[in-house]
Protein backbone atom coordinates (compact mmCIF):
# COMPACT_ATOMS: atom_id res chain seq x y z
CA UNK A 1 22.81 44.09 -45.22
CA UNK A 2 19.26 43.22 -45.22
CA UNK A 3 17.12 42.92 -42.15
CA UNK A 4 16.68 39.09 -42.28
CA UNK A 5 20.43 38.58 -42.54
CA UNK A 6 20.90 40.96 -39.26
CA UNK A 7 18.55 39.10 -37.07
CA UNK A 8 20.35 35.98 -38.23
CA UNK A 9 23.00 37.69 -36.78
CA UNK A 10 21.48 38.80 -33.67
CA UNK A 11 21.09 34.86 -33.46
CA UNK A 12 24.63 34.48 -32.91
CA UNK A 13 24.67 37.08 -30.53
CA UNK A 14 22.06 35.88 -28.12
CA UNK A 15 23.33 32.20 -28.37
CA UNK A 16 26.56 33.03 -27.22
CA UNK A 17 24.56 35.86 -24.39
CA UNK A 18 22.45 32.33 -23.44
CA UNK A 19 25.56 30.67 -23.08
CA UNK A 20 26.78 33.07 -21.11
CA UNK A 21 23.75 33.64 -18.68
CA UNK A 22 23.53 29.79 -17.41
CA UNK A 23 27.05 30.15 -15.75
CA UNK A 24 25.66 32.72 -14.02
CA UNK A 25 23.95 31.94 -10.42
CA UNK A 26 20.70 32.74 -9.56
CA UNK A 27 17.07 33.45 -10.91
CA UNK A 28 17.61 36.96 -12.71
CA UNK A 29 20.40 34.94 -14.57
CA UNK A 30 18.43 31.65 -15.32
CA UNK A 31 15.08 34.06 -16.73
CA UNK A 32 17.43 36.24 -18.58
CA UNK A 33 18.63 32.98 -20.73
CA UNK A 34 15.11 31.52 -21.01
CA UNK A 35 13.93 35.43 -22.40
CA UNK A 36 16.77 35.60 -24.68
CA UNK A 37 16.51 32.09 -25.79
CA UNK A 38 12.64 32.45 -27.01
CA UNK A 39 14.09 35.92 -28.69
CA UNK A 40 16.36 33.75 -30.56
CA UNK A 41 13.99 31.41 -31.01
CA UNK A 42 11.48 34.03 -33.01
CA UNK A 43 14.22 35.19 -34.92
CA UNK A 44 15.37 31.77 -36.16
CA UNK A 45 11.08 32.04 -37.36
CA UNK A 46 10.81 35.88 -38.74
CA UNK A 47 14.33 35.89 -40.86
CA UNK A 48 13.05 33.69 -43.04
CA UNK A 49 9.65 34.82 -43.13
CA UNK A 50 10.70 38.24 -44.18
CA UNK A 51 13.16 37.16 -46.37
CA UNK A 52 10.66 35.30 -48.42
CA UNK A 53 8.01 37.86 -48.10
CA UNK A 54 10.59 40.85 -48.92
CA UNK A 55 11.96 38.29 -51.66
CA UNK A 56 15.27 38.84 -49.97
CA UNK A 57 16.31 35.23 -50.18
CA UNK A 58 20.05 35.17 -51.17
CA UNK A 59 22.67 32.47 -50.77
CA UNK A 60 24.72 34.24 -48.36
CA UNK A 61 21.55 34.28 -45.61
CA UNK A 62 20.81 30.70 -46.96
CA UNK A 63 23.90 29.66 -45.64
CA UNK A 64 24.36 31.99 -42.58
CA UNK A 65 20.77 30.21 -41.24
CA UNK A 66 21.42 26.83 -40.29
CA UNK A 67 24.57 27.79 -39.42
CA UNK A 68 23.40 30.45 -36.59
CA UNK A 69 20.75 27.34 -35.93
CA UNK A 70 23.36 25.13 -35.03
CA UNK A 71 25.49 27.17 -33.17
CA UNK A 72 22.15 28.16 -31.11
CA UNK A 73 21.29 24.96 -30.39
CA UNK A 74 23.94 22.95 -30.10
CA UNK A 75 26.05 25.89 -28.08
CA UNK A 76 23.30 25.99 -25.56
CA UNK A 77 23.34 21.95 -25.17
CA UNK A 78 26.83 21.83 -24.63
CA UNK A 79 26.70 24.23 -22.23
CA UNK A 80 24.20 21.98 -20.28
CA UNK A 81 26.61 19.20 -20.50
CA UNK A 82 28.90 21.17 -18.97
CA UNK A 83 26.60 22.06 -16.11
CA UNK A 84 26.19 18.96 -15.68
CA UNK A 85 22.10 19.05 -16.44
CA UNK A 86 21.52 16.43 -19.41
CA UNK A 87 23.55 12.96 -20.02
CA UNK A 88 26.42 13.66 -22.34
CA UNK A 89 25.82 11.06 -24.44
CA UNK A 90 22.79 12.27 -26.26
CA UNK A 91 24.09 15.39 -27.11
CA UNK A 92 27.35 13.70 -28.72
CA UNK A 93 24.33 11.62 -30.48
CA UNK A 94 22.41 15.36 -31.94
CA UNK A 95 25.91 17.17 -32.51
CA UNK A 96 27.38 13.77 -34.42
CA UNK A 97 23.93 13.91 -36.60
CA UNK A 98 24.79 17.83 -37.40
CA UNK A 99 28.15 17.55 -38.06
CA UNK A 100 27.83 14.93 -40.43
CA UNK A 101 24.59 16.40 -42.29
CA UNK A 102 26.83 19.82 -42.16
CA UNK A 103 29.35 18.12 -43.84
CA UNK A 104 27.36 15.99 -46.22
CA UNK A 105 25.64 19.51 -47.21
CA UNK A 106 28.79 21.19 -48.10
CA UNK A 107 30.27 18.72 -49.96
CA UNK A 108 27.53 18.32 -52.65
CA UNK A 109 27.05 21.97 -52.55
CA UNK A 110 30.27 22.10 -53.92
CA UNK A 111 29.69 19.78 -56.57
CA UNK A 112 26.77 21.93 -57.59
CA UNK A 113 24.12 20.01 -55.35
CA UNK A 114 21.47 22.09 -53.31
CA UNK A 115 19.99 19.20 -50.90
CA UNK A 116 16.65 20.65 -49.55
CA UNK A 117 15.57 20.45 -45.90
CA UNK A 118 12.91 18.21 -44.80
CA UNK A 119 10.00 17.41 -43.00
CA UNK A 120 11.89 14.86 -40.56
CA UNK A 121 14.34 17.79 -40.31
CA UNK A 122 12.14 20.14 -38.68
CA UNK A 123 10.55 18.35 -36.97
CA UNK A 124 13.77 17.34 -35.25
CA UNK A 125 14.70 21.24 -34.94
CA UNK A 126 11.80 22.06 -33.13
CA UNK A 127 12.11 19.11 -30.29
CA UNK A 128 15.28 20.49 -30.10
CA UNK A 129 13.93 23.96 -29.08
CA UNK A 130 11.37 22.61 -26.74
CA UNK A 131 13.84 20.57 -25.12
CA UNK A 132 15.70 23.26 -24.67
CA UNK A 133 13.37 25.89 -23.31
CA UNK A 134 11.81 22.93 -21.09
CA UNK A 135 15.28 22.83 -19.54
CA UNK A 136 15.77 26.88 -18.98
CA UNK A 137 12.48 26.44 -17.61
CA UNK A 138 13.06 24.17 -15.16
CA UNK A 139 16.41 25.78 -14.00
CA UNK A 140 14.70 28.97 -13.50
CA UNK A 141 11.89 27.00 -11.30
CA UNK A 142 14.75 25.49 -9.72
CA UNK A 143 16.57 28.80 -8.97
CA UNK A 144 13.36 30.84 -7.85
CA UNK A 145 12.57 28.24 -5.31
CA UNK A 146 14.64 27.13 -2.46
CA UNK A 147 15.72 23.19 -3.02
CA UNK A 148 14.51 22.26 0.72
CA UNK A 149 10.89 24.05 -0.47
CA UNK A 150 9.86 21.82 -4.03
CA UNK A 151 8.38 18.56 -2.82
CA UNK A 152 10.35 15.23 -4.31
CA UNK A 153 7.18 14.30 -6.29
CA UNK A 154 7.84 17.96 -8.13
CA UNK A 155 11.40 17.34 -8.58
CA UNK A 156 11.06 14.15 -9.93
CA UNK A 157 8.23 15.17 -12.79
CA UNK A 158 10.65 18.08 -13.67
CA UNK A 159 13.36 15.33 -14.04
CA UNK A 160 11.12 13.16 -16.25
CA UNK A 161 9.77 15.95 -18.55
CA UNK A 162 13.44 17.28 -19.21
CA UNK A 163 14.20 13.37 -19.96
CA UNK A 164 11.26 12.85 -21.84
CA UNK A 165 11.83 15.57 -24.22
CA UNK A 166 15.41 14.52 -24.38
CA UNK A 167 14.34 11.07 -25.75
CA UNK A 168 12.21 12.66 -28.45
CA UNK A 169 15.12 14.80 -29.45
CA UNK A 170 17.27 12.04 -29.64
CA UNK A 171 14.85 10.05 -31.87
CA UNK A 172 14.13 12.47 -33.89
CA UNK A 173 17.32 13.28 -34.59
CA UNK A 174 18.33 9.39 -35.15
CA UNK A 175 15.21 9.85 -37.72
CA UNK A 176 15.75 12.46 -39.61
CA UNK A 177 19.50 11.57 -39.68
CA UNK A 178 18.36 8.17 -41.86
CA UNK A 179 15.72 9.82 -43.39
CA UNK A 180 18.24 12.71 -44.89
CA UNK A 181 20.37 9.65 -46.56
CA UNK A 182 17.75 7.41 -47.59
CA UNK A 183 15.75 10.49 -49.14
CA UNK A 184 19.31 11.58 -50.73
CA UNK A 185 20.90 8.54 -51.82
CA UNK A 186 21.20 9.00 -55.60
CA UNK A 187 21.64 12.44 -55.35
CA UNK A 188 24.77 11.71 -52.97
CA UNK A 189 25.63 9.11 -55.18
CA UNK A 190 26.31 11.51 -57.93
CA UNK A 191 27.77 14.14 -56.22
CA UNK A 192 30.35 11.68 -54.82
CA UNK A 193 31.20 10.44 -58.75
CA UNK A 194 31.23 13.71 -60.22
């Protein structure tokens, strides 16, 4: 197994270790998940990088990619829904948008269709990342302080950042979701007919 394909696996590993660490109470907890979250995050970067550089692109790590992406990111936004951190809704809105591209992908793929990735598409992965380190960073502010200590005006900037960057997310994933079909409509088209 080549290196690129093992820290796509250590992806998957520290997703489900993030996951993990925001159930548990307290500030070592909350830092822990942010740390392991930007490890992730530099992995998602190098395993490509090397793998193009090392010319150790193969299908199997083309595949195994977005898949550790999406279990990264969208793992990590459930889990906030869960805690009760972001509104529900918007991440049924991003994990409706991967599911169907998911889909979409796989089913021309087997028709003998590659569909490349995008600039709309990135862009929309790496909201998704800030959003999501925005929110580990807030938590952990939230955890290292007592509640009683952070004045309301602090509170309530923290609330609109996290918010903010939700919005973006949202859009951009709204975006590149429209983009993806308008960009790949014949090529759809024929994959469907074939």
């Amino acid at each position: 197994m080549t290196l690129p394909t093992q820290l796509t696996f250590l992806r998957f590993l520290l997703a489900f270790l993030v996951m993990g660490l925001l159930m548990v109470p307290g500030w070592p907890a909350k830092g822990a998940a942010l740390i392991f979250f930007l490890l992730a995050g530099l992995t998602d970067w190098l395993d490509g990088w090397l793998a193009r550089r090392w010319r150790q692109v193969s299908p199997f790590g083309a595949l195994l990619d977005p898949i550790a992406d999406k279990v990264l990111v969208l793992g990590i936004f459930l889990t906030f829904v869960q805690l009760r951190l972001i509104p529900a809704w918007m991440v049924l809105v991003i994990l409706l948008r991967e599911l169907i591209i998911t889909g979409v992908r796989l089913f021309v793929a087997s028709r003998g269709v590659v569909l490349a990735a995008a600039q709309e598409g990135k862009q929309k992965a790496v909201s998704q990342m800030v959003t999501i380190a925005v929110i580990l960073s807030v938590l952990l502010i939230r955890e290292l302080f007592e509640p009683a200590t952070i004045p309301d005006q602090v509170n309530q900037a923290m609330d609109g950042v996290v918010l903010g960057c939700l919005w973006v997310t949202v859009l951009f994933t709204l975006i590149s979701g429209v983009a993806f079909f308008r960009r790949h409509q014949a090529a759809l088209w024929d994959a469907a007919h074939r």
